[in-house]
Protein backbone atom coordinates (compact mmCIF):
# COMPACT_ATOMS: atom_id res chain seq x y z
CA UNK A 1 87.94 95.46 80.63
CA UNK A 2 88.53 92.73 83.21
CA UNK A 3 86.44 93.99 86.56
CA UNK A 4 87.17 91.50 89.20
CA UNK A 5 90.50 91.47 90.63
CA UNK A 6 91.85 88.88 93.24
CA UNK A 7 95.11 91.00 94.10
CA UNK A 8 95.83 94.96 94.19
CA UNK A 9 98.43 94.21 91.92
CA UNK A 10 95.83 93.26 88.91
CA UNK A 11 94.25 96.79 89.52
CA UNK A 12 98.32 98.19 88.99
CA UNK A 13 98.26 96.24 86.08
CA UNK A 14 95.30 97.45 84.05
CA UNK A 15 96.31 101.14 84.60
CA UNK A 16 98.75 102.07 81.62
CA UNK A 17 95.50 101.39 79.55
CA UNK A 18 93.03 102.95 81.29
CA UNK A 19 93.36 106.93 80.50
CA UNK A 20 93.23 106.23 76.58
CA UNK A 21 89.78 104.07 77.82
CA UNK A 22 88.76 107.03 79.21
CA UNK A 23 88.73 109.24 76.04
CA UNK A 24 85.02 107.69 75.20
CA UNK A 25 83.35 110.02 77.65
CA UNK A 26 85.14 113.10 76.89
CA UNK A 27 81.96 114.52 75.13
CA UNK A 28 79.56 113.82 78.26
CA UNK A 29 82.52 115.38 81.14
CA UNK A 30 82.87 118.38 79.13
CA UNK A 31 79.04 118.90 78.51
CA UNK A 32 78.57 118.52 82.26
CA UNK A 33 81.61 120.68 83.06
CA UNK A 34 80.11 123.37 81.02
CA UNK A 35 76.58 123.22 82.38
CA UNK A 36 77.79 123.24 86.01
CA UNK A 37 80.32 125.79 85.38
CA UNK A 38 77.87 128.52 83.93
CA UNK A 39 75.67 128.54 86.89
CA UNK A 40 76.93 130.40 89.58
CA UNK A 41 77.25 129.06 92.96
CA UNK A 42 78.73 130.93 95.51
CA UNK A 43 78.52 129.88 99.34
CA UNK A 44 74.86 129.69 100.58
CA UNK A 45 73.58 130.17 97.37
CA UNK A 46 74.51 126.72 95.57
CA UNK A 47 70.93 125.37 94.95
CA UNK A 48 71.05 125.72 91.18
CA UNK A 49 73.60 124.12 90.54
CA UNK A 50 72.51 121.67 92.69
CA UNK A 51 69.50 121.08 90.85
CA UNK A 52 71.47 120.24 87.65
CA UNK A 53 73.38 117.82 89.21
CA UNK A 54 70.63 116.09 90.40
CA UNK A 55 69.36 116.09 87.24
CA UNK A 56 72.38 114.67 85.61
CA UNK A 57 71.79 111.66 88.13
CA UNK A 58 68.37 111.40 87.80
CA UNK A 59 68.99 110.63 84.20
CA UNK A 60 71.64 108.24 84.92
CA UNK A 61 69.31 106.19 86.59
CA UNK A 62 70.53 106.80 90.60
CA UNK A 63 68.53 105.96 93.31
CA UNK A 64 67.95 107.86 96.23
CA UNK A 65 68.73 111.24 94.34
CA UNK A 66 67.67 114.17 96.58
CA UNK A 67 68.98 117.60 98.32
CA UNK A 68 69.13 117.83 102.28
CA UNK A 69 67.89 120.67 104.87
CA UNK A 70 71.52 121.84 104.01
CA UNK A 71 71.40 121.81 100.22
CA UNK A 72 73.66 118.80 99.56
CA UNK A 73 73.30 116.95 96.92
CA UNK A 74 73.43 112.97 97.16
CA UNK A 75 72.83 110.39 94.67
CA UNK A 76 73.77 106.31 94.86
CA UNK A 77 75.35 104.32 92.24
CA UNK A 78 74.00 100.99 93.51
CA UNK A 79 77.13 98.10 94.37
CA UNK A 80 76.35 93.90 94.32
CA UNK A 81 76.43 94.20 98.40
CA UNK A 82 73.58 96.66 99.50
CA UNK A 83 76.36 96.63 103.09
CA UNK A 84 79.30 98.59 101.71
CA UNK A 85 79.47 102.12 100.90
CA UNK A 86 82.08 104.46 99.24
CA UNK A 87 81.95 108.28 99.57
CA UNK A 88 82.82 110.19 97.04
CA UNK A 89 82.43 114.37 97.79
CA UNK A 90 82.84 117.19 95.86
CA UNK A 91 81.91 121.05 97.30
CA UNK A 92 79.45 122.57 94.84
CA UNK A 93 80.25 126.45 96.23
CA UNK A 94 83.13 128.11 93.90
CA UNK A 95 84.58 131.94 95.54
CA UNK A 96 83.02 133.78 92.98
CA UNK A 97 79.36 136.01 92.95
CA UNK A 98 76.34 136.21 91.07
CA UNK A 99 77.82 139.17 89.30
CA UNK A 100 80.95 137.68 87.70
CA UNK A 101 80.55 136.23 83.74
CA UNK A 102 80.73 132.35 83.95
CA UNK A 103 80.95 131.46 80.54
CA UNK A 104 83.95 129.07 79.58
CA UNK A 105 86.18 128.94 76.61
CA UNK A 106 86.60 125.51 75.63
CA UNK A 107 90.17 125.72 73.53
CA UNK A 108 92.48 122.42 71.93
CA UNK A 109 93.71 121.16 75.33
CA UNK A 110 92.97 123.78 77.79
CA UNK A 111 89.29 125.17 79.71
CA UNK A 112 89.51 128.64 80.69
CA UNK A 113 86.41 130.34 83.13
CA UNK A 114 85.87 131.25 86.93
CA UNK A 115 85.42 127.80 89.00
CA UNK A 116 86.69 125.77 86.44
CA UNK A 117 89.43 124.02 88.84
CA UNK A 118 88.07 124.56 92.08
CA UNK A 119 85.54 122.86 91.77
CA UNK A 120 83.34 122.82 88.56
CA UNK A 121 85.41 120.05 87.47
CA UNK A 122 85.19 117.77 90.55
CA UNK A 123 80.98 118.20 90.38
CA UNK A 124 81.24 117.37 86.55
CA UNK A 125 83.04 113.95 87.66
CA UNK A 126 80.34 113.28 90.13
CA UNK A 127 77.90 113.78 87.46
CA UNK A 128 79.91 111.78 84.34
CA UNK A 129 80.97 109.11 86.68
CA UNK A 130 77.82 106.76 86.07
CA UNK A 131 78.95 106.83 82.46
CA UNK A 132 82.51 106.53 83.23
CA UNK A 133 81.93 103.06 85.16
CA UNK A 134 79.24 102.08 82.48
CA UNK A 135 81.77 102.59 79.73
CA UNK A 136 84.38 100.63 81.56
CA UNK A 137 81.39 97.73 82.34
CA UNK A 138 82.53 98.23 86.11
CA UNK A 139 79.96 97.11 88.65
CA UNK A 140 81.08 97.37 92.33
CA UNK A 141 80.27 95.25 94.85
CA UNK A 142 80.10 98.94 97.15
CA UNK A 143 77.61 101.56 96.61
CA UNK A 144 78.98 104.50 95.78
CA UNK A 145 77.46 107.52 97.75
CA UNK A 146 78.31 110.71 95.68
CA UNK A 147 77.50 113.97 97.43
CA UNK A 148 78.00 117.46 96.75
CA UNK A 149 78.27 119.54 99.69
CA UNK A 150 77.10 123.35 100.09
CA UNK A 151 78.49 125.73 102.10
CA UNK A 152 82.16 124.15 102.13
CA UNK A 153 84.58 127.57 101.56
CA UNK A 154 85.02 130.57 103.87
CA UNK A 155 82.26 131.29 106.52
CA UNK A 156 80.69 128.26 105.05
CA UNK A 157 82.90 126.16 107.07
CA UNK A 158 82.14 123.11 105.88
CA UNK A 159 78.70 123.25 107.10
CA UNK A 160 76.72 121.20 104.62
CA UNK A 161 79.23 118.38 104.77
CA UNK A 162 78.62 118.12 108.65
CA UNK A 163 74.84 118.04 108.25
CA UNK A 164 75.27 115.57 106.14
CA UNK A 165 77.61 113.52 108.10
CA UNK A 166 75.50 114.31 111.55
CA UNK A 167 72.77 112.04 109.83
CA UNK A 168 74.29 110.22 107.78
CA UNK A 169 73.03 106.82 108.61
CA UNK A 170 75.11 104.39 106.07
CA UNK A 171 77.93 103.01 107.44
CA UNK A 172 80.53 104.23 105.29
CA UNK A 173 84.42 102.44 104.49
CA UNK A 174 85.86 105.41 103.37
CA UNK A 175 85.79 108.39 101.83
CA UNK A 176 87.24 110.44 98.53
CA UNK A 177 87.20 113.96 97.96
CA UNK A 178 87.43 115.23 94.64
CA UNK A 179 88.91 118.52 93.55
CA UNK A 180 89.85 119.75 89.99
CA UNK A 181 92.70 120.19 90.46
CA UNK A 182 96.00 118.90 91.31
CA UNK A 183 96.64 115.91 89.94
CA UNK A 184 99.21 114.16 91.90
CA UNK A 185 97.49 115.88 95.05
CA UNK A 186 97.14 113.50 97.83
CA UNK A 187 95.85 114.93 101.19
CA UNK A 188 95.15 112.30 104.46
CA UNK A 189 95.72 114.83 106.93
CA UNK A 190 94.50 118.28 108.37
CA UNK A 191 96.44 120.47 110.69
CA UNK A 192 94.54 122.53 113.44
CA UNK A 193 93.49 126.04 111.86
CA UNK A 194 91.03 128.55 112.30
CA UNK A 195 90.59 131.93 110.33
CA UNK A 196 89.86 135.29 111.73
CA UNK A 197 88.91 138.43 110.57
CA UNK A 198 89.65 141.83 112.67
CA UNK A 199 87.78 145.07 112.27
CA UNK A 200 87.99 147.90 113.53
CA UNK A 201 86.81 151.06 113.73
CA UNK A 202 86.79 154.81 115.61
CA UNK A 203 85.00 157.70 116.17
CA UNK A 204 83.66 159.49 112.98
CA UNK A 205 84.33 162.84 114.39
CA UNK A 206 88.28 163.97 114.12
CA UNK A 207 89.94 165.04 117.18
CA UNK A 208 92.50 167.45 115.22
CA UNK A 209 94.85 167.04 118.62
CA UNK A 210 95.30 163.52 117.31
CA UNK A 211 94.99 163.88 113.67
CA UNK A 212 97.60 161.69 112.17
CA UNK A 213 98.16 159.74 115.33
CA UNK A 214 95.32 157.61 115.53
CA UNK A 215 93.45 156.29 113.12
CA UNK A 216 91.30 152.85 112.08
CA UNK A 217 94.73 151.78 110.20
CA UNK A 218 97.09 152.80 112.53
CA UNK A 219 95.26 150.98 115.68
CA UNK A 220 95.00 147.90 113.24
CA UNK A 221 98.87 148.60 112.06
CA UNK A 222 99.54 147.90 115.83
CA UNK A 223 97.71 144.53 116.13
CA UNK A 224 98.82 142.98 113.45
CA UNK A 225 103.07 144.11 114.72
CA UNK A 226 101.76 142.95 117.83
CA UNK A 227 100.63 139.48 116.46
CA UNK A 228 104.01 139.14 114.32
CA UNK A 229 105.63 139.15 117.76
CA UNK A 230 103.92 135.97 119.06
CA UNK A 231 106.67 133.49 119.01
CA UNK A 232 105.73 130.50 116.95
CA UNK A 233 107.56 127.02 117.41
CA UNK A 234 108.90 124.82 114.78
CA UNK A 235 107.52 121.80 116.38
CA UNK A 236 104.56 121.35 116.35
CA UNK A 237 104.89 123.53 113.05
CA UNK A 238 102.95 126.62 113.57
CA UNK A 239 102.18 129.52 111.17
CA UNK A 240 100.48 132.85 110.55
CA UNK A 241 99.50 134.21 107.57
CA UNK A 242 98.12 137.61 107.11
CA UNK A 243 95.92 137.66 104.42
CA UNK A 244 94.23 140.78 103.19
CA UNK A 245 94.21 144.17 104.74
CA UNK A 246 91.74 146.62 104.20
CA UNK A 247 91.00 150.48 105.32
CA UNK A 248 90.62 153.95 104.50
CA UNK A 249 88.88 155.82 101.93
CA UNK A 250 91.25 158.70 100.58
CA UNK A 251 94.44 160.55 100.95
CA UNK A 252 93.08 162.93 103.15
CA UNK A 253 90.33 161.05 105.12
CA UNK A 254 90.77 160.24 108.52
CA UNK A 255 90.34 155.94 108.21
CA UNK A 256 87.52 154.81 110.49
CA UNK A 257 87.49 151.61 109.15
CA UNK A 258 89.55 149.01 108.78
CA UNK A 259 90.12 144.82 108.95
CA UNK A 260 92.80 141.78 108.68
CA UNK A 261 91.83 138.56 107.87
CA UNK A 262 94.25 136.02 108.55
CA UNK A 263 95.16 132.33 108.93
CA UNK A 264 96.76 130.63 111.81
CA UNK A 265 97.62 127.12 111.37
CA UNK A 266 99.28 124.37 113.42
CA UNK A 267 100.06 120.44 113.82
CA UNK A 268 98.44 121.05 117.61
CA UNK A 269 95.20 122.17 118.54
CA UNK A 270 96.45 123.26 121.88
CA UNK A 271 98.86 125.97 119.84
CA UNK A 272 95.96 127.16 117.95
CA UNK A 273 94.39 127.93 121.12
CA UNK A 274 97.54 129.40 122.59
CA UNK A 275 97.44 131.80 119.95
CA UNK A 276 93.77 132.42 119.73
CA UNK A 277 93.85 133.50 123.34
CA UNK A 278 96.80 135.64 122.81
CA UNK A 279 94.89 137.56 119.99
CA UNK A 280 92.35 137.90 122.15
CA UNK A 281 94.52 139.97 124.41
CA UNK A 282 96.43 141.94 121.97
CA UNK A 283 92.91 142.67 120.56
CA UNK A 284 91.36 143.79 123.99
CA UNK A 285 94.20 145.87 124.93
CA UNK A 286 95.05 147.87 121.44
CA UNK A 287 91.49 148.88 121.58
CA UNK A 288 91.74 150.58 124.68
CA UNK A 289 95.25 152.23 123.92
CA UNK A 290 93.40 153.36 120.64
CA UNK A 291 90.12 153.95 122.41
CA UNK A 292 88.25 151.99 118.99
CA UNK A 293 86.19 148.89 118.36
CA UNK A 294 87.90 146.29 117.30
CA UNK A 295 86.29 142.87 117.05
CA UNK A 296 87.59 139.36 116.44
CA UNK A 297 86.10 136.75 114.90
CA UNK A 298 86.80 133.26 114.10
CA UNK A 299 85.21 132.64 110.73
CA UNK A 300 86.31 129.16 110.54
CA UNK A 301 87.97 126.38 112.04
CA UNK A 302 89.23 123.05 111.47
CA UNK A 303 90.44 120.49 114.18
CA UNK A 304 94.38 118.43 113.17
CA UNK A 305 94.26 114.66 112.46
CA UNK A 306 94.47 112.07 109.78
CA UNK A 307 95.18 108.72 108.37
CA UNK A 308 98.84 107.31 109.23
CA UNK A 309 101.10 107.72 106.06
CA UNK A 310 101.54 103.86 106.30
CA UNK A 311 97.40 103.26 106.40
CA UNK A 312 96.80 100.61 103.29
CA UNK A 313 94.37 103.61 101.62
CA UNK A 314 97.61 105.96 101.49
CA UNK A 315 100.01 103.43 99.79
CA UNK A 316 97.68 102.23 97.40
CA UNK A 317 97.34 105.82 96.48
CA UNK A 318 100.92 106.54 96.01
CA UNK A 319 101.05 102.99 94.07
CA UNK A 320 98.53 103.92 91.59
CA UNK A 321 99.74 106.89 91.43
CA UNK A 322 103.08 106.03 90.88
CA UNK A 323 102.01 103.74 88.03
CA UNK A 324 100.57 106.24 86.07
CA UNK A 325 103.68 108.01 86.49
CA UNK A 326 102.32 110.92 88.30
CA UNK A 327 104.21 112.28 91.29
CA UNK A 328 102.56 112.95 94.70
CA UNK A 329 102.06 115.48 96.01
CA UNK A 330 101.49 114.77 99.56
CA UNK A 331 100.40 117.94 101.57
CA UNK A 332 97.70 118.76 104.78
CA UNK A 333 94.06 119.84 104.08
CA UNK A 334 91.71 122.34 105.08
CA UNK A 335 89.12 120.76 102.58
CA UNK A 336 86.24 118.41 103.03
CA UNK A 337 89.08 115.68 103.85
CA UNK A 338 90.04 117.19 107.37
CA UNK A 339 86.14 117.04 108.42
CA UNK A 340 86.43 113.09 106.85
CA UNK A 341 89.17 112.18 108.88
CA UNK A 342 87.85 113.80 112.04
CA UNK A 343 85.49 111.61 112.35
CA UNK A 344 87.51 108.49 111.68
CA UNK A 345 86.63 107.59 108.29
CA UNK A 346 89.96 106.89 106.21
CA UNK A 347 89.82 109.46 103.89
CA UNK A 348 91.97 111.13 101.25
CA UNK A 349 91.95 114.46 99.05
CA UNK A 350 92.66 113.55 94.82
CA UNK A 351 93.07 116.13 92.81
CA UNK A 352 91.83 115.54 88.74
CA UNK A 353 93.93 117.26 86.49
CA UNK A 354 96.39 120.00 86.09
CA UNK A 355 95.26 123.71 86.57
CA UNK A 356 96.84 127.07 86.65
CA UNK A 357 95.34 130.87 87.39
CA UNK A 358 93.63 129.63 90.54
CA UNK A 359 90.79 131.80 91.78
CA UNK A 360 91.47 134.28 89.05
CA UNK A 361 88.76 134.95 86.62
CA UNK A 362 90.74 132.96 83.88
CA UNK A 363 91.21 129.92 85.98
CA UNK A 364 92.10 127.32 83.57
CA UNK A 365 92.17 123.70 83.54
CA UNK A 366 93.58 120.87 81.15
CA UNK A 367 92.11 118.31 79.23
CA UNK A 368 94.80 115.77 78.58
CA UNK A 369 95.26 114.94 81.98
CA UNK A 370 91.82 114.70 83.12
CA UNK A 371 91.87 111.48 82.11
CA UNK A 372 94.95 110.04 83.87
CA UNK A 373 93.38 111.78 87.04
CA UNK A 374 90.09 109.48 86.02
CA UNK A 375 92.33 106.53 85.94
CA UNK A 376 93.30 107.69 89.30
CA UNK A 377 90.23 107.82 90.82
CA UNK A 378 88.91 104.79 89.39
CA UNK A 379 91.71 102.44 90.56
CA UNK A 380 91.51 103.91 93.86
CA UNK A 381 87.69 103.16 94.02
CA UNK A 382 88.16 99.46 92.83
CA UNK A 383 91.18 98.95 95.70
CA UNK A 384 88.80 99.99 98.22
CA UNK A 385 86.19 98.39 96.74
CA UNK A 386 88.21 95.09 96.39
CA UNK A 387 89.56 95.09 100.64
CA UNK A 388 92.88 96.10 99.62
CA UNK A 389 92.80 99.12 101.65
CA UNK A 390 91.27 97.87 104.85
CA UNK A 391 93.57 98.28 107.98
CA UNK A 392 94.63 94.67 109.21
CA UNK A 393 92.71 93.70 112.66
């Protein structure tokens, strides 16, 4: 396959070809999927899996293979210009415990098991894509830095991927995260979010005066009416989502206990502060109506930003994937992406393939399109690679 391209439109016109090119390493992605996927890896405790993927590059021949003080994983596919760097990221932390079975089921065209999508499948590609580019007889002129970062979901907060970018000391073009799934996904901006959980809770010992009027639920009941009445503008677009409830014990048990967590999201950071405050309030003064403890507490947090649509890296995405006659699906991030962009590297989210049953214990992926969402990736690689989505100066 021809690997040296003097316009973007030579890497358009190699693409119709590429997925059936692809089929080759279907036996090594699927092996790797597998291994990953059956070693569990929930936040703060991804070091197993890890390990394997480390492995997987030390066989491949990487250089520089090694885990941080955070746990990330990093390996280097070595370019023709020891100057240039590409990062590639995947999170290595999946929602589910120690506890839950991990096997897969491997069927005709479709990959059933916990992780599977989110994001066993976008460590595999970290792992197959030395083979991938060795099959293809691509040599970059970039290095590609492919990392794996830990503590990415929930109260992880993206922790391992700001270690690593703290000291980080390559300069880096820009930067790719991979996710299983969706294909057609294409994320270049984050909106302003954090995510809070409530709890609350009241005296053990029932004051029968009161029985029935106060309660753990009830006192919570009122925060979160109080917090649908915070008036949310359309511009900047602003949203809360309430998430999960929980409380109580049984029909006729007084709850002592109970907690929100929730989501509030918007295009402006000032806004998410606006509304931060004001739950700070409601929360303040509901516990002393209810005379309980209830605590807030911002779990996680992301700052808005982003790429301009019109940025060369975002139209050579929607080219390519246009070409391959997938349709974009252009929406913000809360992922690895929004932490990217913050700092001002051009960055975008791709997703791999198609998936359905997300974060259900029968997640499932498919196999067919994996290797259009290859395609993807690899065009998008050699168009950075190649200058073609450099900003003009």
């Amino acid at each position: 396959m021809k690997t040296e391209f003097s316009s973007f439109d030579e890497i358009l016109a190699i693409l119709p070809e590429l997925p059936d090119k692809l089929f080759v390493i279907q036996e090594t992605l699927i092996a790797n999927l597998i291994m990953l996927s059956e070693i569990p890896s929930p936040t703060f405790e991804e070091e197993a899996r890890i390990k394997l993927l480390l492995q997987r590059m030390v066989e491949c021949g990487l250089v520089n293979v090694s885990s941080d003080e955070a746990g990330n994983g990093v390996g280097i596919i070595t370019g023709k210009e020891s100057d240039r760097n590409i990062l590639l990221v995947a999170h290595a932390d999946t929602v589910y415990n120690q506890k839950t079975d991990h096997n897969l089921s491997v069927l005709t065209d479709e990959i059933v098991g916990p992780g599977v999508a989110d994001n066993s499948l976008g460590m595999a590609v970290l792992a197959t894509l030395p083979n991938i580019l060795d099959a293809l007889g691509i040599k970059l002129n970039s290095n590609l830095v492919l990392l794996s970062s830990t503590k990415g979901l929930g109260r992880g907060n993206l922790d391992g991927l700001r270690f690593f970018m703290d000291n980080n000391k390559l300069p880096l073009e820009a930067g790719i995260c991979v996710e299983g799934e969706k294909l057609g996904r294409l994320s270049y901006t984050a909106e302003g979010m954090f995510r809070g959980l409530i709890s609350c809770r009241i005296p053990e010992v029932l004051d029968w005066q009161r029985a029935g009027q106060n309660s753990a639920i009830i006192a919570l009941n009122d925060v979160i009416n109080r917090i649908l009445e915070i008036p949310l503008p359309r511009r900047p677009r602003t949203t809360v989502v309430l998430g999960a409830v929980r409380g109580g014990k049984s029909y006729n048990v007084m709850a002592t206990h109970s907690s929100l967590r929730f989501e509030v999201r918007s295009q402006d950071s000032d806004m998410v502060k606006k509304i931060h405050n004001r739950i700070d309030e409601i929360v303040a003064d509901v516990a002393s109506m209810h005379n309980a403890e209830i605590d807030f507490e911002v779990v996680s947090s992301r700052e808005p930003g982003g790429i301009d649509v019109g940025h060369p890296l975002v139209k050579s995405c929607r080219q390519i994937m246009e070409t391959l006659k997938v349709q974009p699906t252009i929406r913000p991030s809360m992922s690895e992406v929004s932490e990217l962009i913050s700092r001002g590297l051009p960055s975008v989210t791709l997703g791999i393939t198609e998936a359905s049953n997300l974060h259900d214990l029968n997640e499932t992926i498919r196999i067919k399109p994996i290797y259009t969402g290859l395609a993807q990736l690899i065009a998008v690689l050699l168009a950075i690679d190649g200058g073609f989505c450099n900003e003009p100066e």
